[in-house]
Protein backbone atom coordinates (compact mmCIF):
# COMPACT_ATOMS: atom_id res chain seq x y z
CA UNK A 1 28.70 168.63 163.04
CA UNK A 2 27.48 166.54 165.62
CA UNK A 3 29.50 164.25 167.93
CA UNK A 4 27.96 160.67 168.28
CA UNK A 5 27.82 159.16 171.83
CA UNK A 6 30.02 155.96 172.84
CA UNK A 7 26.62 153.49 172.43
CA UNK A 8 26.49 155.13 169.02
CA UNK A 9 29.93 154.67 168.02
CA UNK A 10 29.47 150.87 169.72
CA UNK A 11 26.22 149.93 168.01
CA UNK A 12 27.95 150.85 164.54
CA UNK A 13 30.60 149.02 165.23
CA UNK A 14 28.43 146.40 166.12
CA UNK A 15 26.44 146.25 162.96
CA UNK A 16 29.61 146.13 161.53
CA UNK A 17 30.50 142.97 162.97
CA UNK A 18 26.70 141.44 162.89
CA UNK A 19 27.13 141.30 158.84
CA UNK A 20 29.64 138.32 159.11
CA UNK A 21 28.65 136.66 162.55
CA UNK A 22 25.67 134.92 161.79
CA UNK A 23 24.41 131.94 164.45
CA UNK A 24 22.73 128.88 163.02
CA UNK A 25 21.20 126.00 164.87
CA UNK A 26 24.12 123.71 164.74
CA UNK A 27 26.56 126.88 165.65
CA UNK A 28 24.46 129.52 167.57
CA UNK A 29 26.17 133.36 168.22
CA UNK A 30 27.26 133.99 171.90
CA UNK A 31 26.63 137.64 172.00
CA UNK A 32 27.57 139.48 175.16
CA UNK A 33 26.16 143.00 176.57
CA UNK A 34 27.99 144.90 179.45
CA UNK A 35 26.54 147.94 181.18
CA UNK A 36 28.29 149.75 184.25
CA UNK A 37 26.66 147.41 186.88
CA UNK A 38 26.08 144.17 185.00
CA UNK A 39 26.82 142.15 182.08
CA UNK A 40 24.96 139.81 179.68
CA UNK A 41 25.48 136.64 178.09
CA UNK A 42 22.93 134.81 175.06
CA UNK A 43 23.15 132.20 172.89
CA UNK A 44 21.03 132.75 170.08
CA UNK A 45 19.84 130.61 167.01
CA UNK A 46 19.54 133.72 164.22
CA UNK A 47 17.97 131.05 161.47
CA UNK A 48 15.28 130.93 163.96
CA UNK A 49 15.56 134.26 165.64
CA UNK A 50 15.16 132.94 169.63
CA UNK A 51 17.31 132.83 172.22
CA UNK A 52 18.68 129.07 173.16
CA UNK A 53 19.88 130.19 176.79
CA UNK A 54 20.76 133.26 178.43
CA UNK A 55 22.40 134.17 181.50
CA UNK A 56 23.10 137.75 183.37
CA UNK A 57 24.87 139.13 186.84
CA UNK A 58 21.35 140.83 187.93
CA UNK A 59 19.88 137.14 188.47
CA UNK A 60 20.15 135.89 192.42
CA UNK A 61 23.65 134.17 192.52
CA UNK A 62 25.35 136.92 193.91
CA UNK A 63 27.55 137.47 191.53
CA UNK A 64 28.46 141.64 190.59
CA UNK A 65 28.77 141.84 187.05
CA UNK A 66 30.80 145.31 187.64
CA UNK A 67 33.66 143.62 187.72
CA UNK A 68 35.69 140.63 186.53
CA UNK A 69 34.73 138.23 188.93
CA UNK A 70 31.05 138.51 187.83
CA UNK A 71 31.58 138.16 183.93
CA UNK A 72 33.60 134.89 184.67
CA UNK A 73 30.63 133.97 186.91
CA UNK A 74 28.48 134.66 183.75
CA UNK A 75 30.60 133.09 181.36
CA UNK A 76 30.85 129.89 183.52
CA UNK A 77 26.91 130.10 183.90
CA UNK A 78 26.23 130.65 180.00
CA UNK A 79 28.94 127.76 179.65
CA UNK A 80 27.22 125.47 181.70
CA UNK A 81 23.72 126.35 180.65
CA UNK A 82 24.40 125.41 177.34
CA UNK A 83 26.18 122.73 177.93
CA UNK A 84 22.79 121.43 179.09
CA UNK A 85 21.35 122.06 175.61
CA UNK A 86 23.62 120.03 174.08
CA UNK A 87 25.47 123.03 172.75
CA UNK A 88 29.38 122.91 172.75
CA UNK A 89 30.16 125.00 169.43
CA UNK A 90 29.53 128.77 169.35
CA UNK A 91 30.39 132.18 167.72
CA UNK A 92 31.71 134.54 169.87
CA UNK A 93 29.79 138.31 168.88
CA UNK A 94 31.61 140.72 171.23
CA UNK A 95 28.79 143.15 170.87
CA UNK A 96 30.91 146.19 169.54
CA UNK A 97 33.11 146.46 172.66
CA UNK A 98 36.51 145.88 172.83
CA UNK A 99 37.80 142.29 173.88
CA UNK A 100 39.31 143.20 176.53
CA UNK A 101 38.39 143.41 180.46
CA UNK A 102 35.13 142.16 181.55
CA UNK A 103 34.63 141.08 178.29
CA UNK A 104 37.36 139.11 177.17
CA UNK A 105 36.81 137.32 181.02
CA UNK A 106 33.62 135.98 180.15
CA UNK A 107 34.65 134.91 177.04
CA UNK A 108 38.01 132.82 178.31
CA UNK A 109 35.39 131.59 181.92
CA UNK A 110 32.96 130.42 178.71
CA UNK A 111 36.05 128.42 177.08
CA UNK A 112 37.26 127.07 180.15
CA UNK A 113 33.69 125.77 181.31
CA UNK A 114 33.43 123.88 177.56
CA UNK A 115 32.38 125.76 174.97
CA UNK A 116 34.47 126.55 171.99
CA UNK A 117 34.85 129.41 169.88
């Protein structure tokens, strides 16, 4: 029998949690991917499938998403960003990964900038 990989285990876990968060226009899903040099913030509309705004460590602010300063970078970012949109009510979809760390920092920078979830 076959071991499955972390991203395995992750992505079922994440499916898991996808059946119940659903975004909609008026409340669209914050969903939030970390890899070992950067991390990922979106707010998507899943009635319409797009993504409203997006925001990432890898763009040019200088900001290391390795780490906990850059996810509260990100999470102030994604905050602002769509704050712009007119969006202030989210769903938080922790992606499969525990909330904790460099997760759970975006997600309390994203609160503190505005949104709420």
């Amino acid at each position: 029998m076959a071991r499955d990989s972390k991203n395995q285990i992750r992505m079922r876990i994440h499916t898991r949690i996808r059946r119940r968060v659903k975004g909609s226009q008026e409340r669209p899903r914050l969903a939030v991917f970390r890899s070992v040099k950067h991390i990922y913030a979106q707010v998507i509309d899943d009635a319409q499938g797009h993504t409203v705004v997006a925001a990432s460590s890898n763009e040019k602010n200088g900001a290391n998403g390795g780490n906990l300063a850059g996810a509260k970078s990100v999470g102030k970012l994604i905050a602002e960003r769509a704050k712009d949109k007119g969006i202030k009510l989210v769903v938080f979809d922790r992606g499969g990964y525990l909330y904790h760390g460099r997760v759970k920092a975006l997600a309390d920078a994203a609160r503190e900038a505005g949104l709420e979830f």
